[in-house]
C-alpha atoms as a PDB file:
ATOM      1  CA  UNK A   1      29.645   3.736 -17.874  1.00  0.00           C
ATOM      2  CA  UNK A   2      27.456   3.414 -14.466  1.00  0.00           C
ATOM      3  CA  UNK A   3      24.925   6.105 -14.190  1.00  0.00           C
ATOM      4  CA  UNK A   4      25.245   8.498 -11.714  1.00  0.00           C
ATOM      5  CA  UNK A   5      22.695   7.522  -8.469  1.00  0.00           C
ATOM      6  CA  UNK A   6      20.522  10.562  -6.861  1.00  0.00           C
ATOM      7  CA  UNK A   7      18.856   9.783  -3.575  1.00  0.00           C
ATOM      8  CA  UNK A   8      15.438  11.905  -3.255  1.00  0.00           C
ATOM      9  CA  UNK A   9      12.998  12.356  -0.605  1.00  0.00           C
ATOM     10  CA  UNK A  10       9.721  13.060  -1.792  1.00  0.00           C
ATOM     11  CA  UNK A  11       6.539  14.119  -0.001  1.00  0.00           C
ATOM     12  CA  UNK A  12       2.790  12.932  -0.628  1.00  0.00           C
ATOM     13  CA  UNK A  13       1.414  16.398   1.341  1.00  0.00           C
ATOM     14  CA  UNK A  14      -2.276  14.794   1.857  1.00  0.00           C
ATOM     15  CA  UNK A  15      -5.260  16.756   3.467  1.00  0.00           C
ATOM     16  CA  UNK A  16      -8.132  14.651   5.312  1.00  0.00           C
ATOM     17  CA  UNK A  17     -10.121  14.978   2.120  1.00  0.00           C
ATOM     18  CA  UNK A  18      -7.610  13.150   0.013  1.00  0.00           C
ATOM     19  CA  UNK A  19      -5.898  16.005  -1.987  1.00  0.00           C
ATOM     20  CA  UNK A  20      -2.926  16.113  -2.819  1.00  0.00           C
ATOM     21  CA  UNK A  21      -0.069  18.305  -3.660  1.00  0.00           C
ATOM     22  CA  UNK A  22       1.403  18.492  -6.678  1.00  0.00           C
ATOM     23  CA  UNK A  23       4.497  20.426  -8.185  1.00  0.00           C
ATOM     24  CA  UNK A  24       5.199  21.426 -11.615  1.00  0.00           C
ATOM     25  CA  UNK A  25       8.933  21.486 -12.542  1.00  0.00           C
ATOM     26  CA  UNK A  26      10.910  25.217 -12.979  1.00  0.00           C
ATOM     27  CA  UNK A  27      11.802  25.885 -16.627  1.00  0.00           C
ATOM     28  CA  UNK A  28      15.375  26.119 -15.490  1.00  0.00           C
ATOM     29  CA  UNK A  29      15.237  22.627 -14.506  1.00  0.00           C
ATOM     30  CA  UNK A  30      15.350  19.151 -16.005  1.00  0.00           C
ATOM     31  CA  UNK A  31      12.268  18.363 -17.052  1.00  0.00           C
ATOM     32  CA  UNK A  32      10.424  21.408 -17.263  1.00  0.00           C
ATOM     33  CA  UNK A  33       7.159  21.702 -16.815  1.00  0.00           C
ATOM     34  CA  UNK A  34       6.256  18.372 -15.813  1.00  0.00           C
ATOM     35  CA  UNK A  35       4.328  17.374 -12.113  1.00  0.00           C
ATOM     36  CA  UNK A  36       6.051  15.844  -9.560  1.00  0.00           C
ATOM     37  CA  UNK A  37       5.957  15.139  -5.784  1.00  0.00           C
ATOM     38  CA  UNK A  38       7.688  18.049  -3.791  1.00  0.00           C
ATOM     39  CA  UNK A  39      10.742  17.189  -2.138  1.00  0.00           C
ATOM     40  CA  UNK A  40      14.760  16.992  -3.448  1.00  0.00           C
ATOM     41  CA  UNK A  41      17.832  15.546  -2.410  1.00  0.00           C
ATOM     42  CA  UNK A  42      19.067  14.037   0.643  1.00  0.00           C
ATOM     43  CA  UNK A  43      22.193  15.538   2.041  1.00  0.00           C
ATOM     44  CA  UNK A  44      24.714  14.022   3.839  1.00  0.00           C
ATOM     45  CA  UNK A  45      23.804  13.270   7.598  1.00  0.00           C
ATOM     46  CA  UNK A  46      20.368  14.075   7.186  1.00  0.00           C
ATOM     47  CA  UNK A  47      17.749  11.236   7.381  1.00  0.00           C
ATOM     48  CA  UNK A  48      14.963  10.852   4.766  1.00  0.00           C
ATOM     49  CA  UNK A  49      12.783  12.995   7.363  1.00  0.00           C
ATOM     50  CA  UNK A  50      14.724  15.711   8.095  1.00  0.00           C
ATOM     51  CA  UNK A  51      15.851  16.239   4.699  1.00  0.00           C
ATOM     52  CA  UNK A  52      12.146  16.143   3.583  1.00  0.00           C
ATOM     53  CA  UNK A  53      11.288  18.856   6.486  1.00  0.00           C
ATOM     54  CA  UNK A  54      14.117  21.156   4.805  1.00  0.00           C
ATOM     55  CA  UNK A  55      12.959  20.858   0.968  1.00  0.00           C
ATOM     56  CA  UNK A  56       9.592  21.450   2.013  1.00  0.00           C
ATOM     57  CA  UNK A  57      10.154  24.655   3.672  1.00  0.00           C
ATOM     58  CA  UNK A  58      13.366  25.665   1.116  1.00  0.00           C
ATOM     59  CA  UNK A  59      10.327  24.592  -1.777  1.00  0.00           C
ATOM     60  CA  UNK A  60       6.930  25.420  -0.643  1.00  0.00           C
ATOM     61  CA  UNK A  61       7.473  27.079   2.450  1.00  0.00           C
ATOM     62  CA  UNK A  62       6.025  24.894   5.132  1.00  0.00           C
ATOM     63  CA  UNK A  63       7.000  23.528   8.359  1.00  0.00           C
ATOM     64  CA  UNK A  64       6.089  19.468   8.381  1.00  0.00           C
ATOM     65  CA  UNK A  65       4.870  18.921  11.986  1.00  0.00           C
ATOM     66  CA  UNK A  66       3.367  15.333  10.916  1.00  0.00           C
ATOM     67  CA  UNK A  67       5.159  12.788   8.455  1.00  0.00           C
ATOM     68  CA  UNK A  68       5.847   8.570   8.312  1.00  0.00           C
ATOM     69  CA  UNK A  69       7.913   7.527   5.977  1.00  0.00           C
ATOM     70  CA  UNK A  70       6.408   5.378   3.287  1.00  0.00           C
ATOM     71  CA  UNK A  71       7.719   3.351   0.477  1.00  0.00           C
ATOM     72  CA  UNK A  72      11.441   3.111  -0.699  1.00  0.00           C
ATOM     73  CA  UNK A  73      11.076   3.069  -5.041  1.00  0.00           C
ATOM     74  CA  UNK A  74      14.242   3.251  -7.257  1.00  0.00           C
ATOM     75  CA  UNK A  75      14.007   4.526 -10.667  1.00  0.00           C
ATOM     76  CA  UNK A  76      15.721   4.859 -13.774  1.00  0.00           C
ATOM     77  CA  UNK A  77      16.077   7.212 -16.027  1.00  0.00           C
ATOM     78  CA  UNK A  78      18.120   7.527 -19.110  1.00  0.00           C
ATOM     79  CA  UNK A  79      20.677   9.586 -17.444  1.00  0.00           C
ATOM     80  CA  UNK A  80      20.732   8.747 -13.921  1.00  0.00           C
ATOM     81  CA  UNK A  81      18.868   6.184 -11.331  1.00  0.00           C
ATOM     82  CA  UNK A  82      16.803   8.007  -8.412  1.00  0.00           C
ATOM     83  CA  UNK A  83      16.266   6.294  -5.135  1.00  0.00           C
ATOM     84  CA  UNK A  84      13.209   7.502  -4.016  1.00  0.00           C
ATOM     85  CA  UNK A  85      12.013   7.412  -0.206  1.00  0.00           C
ATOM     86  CA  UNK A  86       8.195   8.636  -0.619  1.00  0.00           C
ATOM     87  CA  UNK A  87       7.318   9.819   2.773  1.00  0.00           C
ATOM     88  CA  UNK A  88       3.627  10.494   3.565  1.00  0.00           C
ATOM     89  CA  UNK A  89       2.651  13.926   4.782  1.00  0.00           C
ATOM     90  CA  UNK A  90      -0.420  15.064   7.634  1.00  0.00           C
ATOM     91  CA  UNK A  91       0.627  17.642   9.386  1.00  0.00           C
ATOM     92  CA  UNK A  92       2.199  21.169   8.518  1.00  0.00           C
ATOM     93  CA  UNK A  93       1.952  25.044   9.273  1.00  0.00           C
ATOM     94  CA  UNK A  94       1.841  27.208   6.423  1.00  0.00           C
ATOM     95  CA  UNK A  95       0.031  27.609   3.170  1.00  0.00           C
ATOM     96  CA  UNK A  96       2.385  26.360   0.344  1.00  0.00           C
ATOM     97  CA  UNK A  97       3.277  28.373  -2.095  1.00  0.00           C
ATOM     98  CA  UNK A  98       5.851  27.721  -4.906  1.00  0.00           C
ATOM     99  CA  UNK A  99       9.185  29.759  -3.741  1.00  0.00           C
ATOM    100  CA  UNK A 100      11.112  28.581  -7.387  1.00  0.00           C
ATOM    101  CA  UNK A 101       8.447  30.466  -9.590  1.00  0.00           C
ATOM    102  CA  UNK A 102       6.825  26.248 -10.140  1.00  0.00           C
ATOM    103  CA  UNK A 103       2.938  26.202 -10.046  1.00  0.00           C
ATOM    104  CA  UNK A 104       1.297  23.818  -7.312  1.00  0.00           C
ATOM    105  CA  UNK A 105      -2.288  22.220  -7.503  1.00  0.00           C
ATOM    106  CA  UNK A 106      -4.511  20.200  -5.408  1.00  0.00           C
ATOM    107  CA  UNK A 107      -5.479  17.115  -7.003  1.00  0.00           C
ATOM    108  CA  UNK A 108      -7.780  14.544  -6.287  1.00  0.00           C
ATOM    109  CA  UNK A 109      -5.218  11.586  -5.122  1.00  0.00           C
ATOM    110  CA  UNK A 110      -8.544   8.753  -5.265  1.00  0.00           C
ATOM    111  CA  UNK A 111      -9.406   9.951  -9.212  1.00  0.00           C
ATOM    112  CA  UNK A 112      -8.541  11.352 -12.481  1.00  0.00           C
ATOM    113  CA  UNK A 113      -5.274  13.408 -12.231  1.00  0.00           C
ATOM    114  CA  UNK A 114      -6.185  16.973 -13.905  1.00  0.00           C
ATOM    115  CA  UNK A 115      -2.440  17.782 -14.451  1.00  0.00           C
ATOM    116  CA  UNK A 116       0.113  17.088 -16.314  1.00  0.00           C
ATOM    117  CA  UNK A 117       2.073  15.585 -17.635  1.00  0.00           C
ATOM    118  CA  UNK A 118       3.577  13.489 -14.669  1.00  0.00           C
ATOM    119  CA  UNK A 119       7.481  12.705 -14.256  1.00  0.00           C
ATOM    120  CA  UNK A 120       7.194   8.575 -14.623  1.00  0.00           C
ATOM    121  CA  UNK A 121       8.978   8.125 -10.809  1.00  0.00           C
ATOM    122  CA  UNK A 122       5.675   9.843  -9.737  1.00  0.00           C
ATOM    123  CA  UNK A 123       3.341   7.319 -11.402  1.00  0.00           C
ATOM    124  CA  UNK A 124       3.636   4.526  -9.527  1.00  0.00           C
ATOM    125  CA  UNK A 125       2.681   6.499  -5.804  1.00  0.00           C
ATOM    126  CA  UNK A 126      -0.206   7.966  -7.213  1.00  0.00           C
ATOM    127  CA  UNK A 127      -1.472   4.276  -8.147  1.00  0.00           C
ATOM    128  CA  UNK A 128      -0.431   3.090  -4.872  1.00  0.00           C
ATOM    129  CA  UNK A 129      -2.714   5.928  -2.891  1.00  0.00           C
ATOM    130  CA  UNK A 130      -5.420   3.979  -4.290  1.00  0.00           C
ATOM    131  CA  UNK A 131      -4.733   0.981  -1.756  1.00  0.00           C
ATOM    132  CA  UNK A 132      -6.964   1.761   1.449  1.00  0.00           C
ATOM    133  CA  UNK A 133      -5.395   1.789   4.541  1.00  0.00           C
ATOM    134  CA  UNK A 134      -7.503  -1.577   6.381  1.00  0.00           C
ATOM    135  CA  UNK A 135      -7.202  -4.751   4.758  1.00  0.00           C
ATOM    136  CA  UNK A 136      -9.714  -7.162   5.820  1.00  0.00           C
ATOM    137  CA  UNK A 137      -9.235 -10.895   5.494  1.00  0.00           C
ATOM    138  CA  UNK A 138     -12.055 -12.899   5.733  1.00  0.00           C
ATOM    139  CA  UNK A 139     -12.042 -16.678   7.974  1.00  0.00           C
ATOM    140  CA  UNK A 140     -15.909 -17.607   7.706  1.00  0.00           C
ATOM    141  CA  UNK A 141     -15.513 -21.606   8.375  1.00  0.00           C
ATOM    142  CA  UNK A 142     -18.955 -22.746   7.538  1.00  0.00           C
ATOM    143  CA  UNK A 143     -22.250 -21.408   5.774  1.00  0.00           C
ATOM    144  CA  UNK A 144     -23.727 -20.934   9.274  1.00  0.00           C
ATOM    145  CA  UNK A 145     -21.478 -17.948  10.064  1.00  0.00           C
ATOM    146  CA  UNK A 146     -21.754 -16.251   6.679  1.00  0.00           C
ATOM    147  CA  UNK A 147     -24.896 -14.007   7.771  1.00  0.00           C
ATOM    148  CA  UNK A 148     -23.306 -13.383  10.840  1.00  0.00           C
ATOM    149  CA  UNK A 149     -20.247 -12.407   8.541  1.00  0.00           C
ATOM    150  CA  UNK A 150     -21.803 -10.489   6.263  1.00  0.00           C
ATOM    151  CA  UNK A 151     -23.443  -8.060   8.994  1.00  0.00           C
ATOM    152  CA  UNK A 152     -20.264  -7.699  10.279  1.00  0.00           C
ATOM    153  CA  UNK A 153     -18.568  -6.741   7.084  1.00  0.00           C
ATOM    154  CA  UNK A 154     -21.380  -3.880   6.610  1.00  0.00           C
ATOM    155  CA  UNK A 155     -20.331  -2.034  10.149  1.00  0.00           C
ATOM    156  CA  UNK A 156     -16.365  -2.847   8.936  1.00  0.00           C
ATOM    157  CA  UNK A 157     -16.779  -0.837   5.984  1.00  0.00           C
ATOM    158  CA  UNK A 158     -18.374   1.958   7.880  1.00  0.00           C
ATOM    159  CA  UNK A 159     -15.412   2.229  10.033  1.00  0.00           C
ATOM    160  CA  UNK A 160     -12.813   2.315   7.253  1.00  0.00           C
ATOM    161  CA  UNK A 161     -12.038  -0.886   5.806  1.00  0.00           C
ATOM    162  CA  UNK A 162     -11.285  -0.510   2.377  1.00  0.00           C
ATOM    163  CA  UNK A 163     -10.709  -3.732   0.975  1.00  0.00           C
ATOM    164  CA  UNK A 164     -11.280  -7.266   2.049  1.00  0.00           C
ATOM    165  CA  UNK A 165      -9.556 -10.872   0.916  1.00  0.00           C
ATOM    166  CA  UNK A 166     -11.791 -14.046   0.627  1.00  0.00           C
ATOM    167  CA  UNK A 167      -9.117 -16.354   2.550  1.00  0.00           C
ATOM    168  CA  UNK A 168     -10.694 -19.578   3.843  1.00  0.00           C
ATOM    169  CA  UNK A 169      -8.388 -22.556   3.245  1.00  0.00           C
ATOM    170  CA  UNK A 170      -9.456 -24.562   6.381  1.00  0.00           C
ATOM    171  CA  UNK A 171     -13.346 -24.466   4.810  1.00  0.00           C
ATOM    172  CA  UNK A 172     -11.801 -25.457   1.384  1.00  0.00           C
ATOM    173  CA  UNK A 173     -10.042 -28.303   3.299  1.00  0.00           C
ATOM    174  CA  UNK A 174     -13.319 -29.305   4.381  1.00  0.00           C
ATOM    175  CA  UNK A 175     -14.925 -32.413   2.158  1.00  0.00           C
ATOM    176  CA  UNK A 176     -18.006 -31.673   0.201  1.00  0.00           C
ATOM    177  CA  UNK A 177     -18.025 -27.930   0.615  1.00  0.00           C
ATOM    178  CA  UNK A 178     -17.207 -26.973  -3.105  1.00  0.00           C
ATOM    179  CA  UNK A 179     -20.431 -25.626  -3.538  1.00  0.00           C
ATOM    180  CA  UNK A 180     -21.192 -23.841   0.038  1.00  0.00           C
ATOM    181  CA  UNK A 181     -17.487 -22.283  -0.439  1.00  0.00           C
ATOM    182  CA  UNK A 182     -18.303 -20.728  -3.822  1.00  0.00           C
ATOM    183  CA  UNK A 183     -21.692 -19.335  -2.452  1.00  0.00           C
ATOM    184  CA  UNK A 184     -19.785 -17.486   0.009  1.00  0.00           C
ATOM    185  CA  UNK A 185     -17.493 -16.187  -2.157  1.00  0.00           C
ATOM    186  CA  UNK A 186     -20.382 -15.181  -4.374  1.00  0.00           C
ATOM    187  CA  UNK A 187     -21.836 -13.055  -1.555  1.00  0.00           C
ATOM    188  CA  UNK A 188     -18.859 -11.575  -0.161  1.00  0.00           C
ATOM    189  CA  UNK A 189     -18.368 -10.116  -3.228  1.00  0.00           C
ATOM    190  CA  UNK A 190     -21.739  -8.647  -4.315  1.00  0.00           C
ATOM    191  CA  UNK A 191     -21.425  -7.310  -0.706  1.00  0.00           C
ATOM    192  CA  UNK A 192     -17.994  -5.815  -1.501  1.00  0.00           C
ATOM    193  CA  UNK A 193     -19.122  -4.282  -4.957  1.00  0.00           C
ATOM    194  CA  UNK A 194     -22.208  -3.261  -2.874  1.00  0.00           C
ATOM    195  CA  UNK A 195     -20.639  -0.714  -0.716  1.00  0.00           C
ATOM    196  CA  UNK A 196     -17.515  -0.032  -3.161  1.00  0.00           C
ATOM    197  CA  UNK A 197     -14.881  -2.114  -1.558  1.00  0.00           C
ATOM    198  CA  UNK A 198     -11.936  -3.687  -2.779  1.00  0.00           C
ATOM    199  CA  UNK A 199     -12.679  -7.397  -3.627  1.00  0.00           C
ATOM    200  CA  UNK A 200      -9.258 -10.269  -3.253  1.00  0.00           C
ATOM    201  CA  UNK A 201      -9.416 -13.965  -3.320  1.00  0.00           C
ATOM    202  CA  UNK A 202      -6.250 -15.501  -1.642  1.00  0.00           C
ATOM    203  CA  UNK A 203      -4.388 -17.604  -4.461  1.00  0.00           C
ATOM    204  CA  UNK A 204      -5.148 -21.191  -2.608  1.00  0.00           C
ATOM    205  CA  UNK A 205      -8.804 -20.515  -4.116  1.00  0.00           C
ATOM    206  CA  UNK A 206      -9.549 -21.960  -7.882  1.00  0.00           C
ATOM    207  CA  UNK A 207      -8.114 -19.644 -10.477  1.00  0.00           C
ATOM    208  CA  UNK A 208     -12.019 -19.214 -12.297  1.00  0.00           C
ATOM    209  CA  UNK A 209     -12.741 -17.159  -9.477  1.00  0.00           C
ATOM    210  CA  UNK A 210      -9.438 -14.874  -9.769  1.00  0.00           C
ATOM    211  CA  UNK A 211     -10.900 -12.335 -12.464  1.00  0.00           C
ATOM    212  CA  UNK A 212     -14.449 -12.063 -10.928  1.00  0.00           C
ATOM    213  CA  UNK A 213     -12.488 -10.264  -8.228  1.00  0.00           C
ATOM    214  CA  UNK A 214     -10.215  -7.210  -8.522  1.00  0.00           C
ATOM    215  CA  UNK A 215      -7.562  -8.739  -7.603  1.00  0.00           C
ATOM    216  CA  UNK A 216      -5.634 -12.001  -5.868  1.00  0.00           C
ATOM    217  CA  UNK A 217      -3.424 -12.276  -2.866  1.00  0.00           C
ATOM    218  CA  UNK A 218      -1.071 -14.684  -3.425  1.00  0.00           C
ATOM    219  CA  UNK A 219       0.784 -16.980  -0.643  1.00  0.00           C
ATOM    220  CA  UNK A 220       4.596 -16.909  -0.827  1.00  0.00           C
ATOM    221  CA  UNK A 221       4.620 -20.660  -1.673  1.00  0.00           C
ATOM    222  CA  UNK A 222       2.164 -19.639  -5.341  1.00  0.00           C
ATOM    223  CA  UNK A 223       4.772 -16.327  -6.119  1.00  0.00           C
ATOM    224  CA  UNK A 224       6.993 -18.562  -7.942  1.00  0.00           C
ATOM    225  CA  UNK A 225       3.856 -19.980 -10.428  1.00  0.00           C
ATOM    226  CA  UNK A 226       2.411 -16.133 -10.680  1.00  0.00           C
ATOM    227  CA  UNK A 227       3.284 -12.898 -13.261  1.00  0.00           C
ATOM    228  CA  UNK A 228       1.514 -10.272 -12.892  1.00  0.00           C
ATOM    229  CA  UNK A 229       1.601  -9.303 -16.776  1.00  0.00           C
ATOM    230  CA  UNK A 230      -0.229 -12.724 -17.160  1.00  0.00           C
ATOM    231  CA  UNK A 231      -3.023 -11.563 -14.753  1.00  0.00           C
ATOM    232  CA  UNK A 232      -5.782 -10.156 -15.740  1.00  0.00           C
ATOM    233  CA  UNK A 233      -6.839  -8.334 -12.712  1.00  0.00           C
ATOM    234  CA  UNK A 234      -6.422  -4.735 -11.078  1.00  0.00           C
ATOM    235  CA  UNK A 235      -4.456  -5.775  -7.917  1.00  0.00           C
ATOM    236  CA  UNK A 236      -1.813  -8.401  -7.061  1.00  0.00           C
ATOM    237  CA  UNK A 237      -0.465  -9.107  -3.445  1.00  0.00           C
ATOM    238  CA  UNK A 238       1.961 -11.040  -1.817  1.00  0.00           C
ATOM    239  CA  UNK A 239       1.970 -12.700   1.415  1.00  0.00           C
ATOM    240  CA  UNK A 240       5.587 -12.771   2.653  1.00  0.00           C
ATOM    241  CA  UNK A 241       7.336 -13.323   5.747  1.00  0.00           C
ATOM    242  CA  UNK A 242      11.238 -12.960   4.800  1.00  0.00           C
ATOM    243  CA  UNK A 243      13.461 -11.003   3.107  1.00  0.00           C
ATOM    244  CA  UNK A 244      13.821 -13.426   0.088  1.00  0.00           C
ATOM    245  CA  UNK A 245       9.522 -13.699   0.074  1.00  0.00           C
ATOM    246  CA  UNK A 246      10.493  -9.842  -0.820  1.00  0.00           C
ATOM    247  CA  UNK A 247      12.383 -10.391  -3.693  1.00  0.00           C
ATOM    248  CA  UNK A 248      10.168 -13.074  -5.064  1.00  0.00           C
ATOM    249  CA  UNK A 249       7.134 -10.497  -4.758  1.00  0.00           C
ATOM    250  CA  UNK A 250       9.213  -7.991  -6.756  1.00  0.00           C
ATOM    251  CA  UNK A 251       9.789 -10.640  -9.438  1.00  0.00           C
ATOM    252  CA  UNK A 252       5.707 -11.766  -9.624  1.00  0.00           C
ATOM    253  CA  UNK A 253       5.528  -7.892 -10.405  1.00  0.00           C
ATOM    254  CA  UNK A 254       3.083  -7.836  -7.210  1.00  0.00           C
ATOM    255  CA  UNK A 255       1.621  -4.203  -6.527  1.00  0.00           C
ATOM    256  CA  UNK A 256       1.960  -4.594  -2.776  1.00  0.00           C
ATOM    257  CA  UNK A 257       2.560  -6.686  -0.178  1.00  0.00           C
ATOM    258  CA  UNK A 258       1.227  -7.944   3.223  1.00  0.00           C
ATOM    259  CA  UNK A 259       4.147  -8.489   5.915  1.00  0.00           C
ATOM    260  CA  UNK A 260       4.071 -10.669   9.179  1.00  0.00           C
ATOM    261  CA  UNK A 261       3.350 -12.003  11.564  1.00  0.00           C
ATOM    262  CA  UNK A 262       4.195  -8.742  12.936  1.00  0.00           C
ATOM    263  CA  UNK A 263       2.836  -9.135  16.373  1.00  0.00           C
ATOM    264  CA  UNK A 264       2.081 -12.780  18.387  1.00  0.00           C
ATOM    265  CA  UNK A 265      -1.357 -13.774  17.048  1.00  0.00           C
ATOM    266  CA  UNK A 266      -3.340 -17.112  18.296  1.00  0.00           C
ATOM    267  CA  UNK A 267      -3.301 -18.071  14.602  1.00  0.00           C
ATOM    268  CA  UNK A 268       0.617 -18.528  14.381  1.00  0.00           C
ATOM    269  CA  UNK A 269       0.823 -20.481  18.173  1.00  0.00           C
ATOM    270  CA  UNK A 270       4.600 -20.975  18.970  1.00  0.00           C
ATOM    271  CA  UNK A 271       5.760 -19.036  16.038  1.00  0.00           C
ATOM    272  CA  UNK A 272       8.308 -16.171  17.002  1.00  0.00           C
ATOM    273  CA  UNK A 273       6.443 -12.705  15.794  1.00  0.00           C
ATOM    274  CA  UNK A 274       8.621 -10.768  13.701  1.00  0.00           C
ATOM    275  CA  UNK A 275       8.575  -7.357  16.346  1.00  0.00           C
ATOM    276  CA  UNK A 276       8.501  -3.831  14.507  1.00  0.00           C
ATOM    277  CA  UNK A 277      11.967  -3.233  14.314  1.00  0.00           C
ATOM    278  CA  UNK A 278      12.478  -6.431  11.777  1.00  0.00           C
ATOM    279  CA  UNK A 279       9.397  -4.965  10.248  1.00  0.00           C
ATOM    280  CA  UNK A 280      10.580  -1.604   9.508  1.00  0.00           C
ATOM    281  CA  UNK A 281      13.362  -2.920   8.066  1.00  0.00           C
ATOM    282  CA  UNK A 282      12.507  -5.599   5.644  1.00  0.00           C
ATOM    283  CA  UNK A 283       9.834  -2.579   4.421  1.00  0.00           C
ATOM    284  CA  UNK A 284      12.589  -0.331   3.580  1.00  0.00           C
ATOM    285  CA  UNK A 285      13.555  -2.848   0.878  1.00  0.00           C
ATOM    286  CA  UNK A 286      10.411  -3.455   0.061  1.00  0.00           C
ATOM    287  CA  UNK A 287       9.723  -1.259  -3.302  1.00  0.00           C
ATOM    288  CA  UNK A 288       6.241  -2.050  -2.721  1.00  0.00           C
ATOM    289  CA  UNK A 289       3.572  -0.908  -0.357  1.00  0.00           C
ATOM    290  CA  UNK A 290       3.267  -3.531   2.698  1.00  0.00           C
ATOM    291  CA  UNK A 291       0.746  -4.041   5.110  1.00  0.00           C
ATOM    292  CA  UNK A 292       1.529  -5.484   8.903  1.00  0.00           C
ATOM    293  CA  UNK A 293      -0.548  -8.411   9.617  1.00  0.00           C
ATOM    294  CA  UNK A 294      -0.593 -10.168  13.070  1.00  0.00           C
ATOM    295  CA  UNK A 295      -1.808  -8.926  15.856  1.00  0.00           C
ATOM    296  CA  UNK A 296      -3.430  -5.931  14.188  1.00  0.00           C
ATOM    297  CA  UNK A 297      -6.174  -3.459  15.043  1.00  0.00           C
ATOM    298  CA  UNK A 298      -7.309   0.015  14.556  1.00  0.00           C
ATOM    299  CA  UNK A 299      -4.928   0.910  17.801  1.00  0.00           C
ATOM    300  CA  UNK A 300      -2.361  -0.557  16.100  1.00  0.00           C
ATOM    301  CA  UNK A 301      -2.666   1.181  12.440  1.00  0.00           C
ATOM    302  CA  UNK A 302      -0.584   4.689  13.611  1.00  0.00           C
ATOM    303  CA  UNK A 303       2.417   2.899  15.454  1.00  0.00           C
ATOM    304  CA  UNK A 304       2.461   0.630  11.973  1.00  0.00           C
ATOM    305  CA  UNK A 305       2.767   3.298   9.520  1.00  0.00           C
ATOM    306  CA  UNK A 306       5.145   5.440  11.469  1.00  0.00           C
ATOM    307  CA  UNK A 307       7.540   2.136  11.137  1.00  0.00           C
ATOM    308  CA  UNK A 308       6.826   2.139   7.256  1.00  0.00           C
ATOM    309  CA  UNK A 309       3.876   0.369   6.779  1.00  0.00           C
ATOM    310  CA  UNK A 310       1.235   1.936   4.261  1.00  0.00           C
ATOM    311  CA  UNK A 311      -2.111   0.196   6.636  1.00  0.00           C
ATOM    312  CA  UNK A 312      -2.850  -2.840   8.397  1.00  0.00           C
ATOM    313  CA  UNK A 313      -4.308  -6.256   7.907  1.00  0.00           C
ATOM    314  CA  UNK A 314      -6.165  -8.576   9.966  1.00  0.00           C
ATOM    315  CA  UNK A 315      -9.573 -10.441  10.461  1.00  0.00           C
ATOM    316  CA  UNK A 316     -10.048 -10.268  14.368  1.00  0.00           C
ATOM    317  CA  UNK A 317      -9.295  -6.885  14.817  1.00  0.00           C
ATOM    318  CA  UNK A 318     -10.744  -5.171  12.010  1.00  0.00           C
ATOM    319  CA  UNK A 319     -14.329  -6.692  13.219  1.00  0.00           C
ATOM    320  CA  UNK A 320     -16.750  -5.674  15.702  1.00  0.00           C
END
C-alpha cells in the first residue's frame, strides 16, 4: 500500500542576526515534543506563499510582509511522505508567540542547535543555512595576477562573500604551470581559512588537492565518476545546466548546486542564457539549494532568490 503524500509549507523566520525560529510540536500531535520549522499544510488553491502567510498567523500569530520561496525537499517517513516547500522568511509584524500551547526559541541558525530533538525533515535546512549567500569563483590566469587577486579577495569577503571556488582550467591548460597552479591554490586557501571563508576546488583540479579544501565543485561531465559518501569533504556541488544535470546531482548525493548560465555572460559567447523563468523552474525540482551563475552581481542577488535561488555565483561581479 502507497503511503499517503502531505504537502507542507514550512518557514525559516530569520532575523538579520541569523536566528532562527524554531517550534516544538503540541503533545496532541504526532510527534510530540520534537522542533520543527513553523508552517503546515497547503490547501487547495493556495500557493506555497499564501498558505505559509496563513499558518504563520493561524500558528504564531504574525503577518509575513517579506518571504522567497526556497528549496522544494520531499521526505519520508514511515507512515507518510511530506513534500516540503521551505520558504525563507525577512519580513513580518508581530511578536510570535505559540497560539497551540507549543514552545518557540531563537536559535543560532550558523552554530550548535540548543534544542531538541529535531523532526529529521528539519535537518537537512538547518545544514543548508550554513551555505553563504555569494559564491565566488576564482579565474586568476597566471602568477602575475595572483597578488592582484588576492587583494581583491580581502575587500570580497568584507562585502559578503562567503565562500569561494579555485576554478582555473584555462591556467591548468597552460604547459609547464603544474607548479605555479598549485602555489595559487596554496594561497587562495590560507587566504580563505584566513578570514573564515568557505574553501572549493572545481573537480577538473587533481583529486590530492580535494580534501585540503572543504569541499569540491564538480562539473556536470565528473557527476557521473563522483559519490558523495566516498568523499571525504564537508561540501559537494554540482555545476548543472539541465534538468537531467539535476537528477545526476541528486544521484552524486551533492549538497547543492550552482545553476546557469542564468543571464548572457561574455564567458558563454553565442550561448542562449537560460532567462529566470527556466530558472525558477528547474529549482523547484531541484531538492537541493542552487545558486544562479551568469551574469551575476550583488544587484542581481534579491531578484535571484525571490525566483528560488538560495545566493548567487560569479567571478566578475562579486569583485571590485
Amino acid at each position: 500500500m502507497s503511503k499517503p503524500e502531505i504537502f507542507v509549507a514550512a518557514g525559516l523566520i530569520l532575523k538579520p542576526d541569523g536566528s532562527l525560529l524554531l517550534g516544538q510540536r503540541p503533545a496532541d500531535k504526532p510527534w510530540p515534543g520534537w522542533w520543527e520549522l513553523p508552517g503546515g499544510k497547503i490547501e487547495p488553491g493556495e500557493t506555497v506563499l499564501q498558505a505559509l502567510a496563513r499558518e504563520l498567523k493561524e500558528e504564531i500569530d504574525i503577518d509575513v510582509t517579506e518571504a522567497s520561496p526556497w528549496v522544494n525537499y520531499v521526505h519520508e517517513y514511515p507512515k507518510n511522505i511530506v513534500h516540503l516547500a521551505f520558504c525563507k522568511v525577512t519580513g513580518w509584524t508581530g511578536t510570535p508567540r505559540g497560539l497551540e500551547n507549543q514552545q518557540l526559541a531563537w536559535v543560532n541558525a550558523k552554530g550548535p542547535i540548543n534544542v531538541g530533538p529535531l523532526l529529521p525533515a528539519t535537518e537537512p535546512p538547518l545544514r543548508w543555512l550554513k551555505l553563504p549567500e555569494r559564491y565566488l569563483l576564482t579565474s586568476i590566469n597566471t602568477t602575475e595576477n595572483l597578488r592582484p587577486f588576492l587583494q581583491q579577495l580581502e575587500h570580497a569577503a568584507g562585502q559578503g562573500v562567503g565562500m569561494v571556488q579555485f576554478r582555473e582550467p584555462a591556467w591548468a591548460a597552460q604547459p609547464g604551470q603544474a607548479a605555479a597552479l598549485e602555489a595559487a591554490f596554496q594561497a587562495v586557501l590560507a587566504a580563505c581559512r584566513e578570514r573564515g571563508l568557505l574553501f572549493l576546488v572545481n573537480s577538473a583540479h587533481p583529486t590530492h588537492w580535494w580534501t585540503q579544501a572543504d569541499g569540491v565543485q564538480a562539473r556536470a561531465q565528473d557527476l557521473t565518476n563522483i559519490n558523495r559518501s566516498a568523499l571525504n569533504v564537508k561540501w559537494l556541488g554540482a555545476s548543472v545546466h539541465s534538468v537531467n544535470d539535476l537528477a545526476l546531482a541528486r544521484a552524486a548525493g551533492a549538497d547543492f548546486a550552482v545553476l546557469g548560465h542564468v543571464l548572457p555572460t561574455p564567458s558563454h559567447p553565442g550561448q542562449a542564457a537560460l532567462g529566470w523563468d527556466e530558472f525558477e523552474a528547474l529549482a523547484q525540482h531541484a531538492g537541493m539549494p542552487v545558486y544562479t551563475i551568469g551574469g551575476q552581481s550583488e544587484s542581481t542577488l534579491k531578484q535571484a532568490q525571490q525566483k528560488g535561488a538560495h545566493g548567487i555565483a560569479a567571478i566578475r561581479g562579486l569583485l571590485p
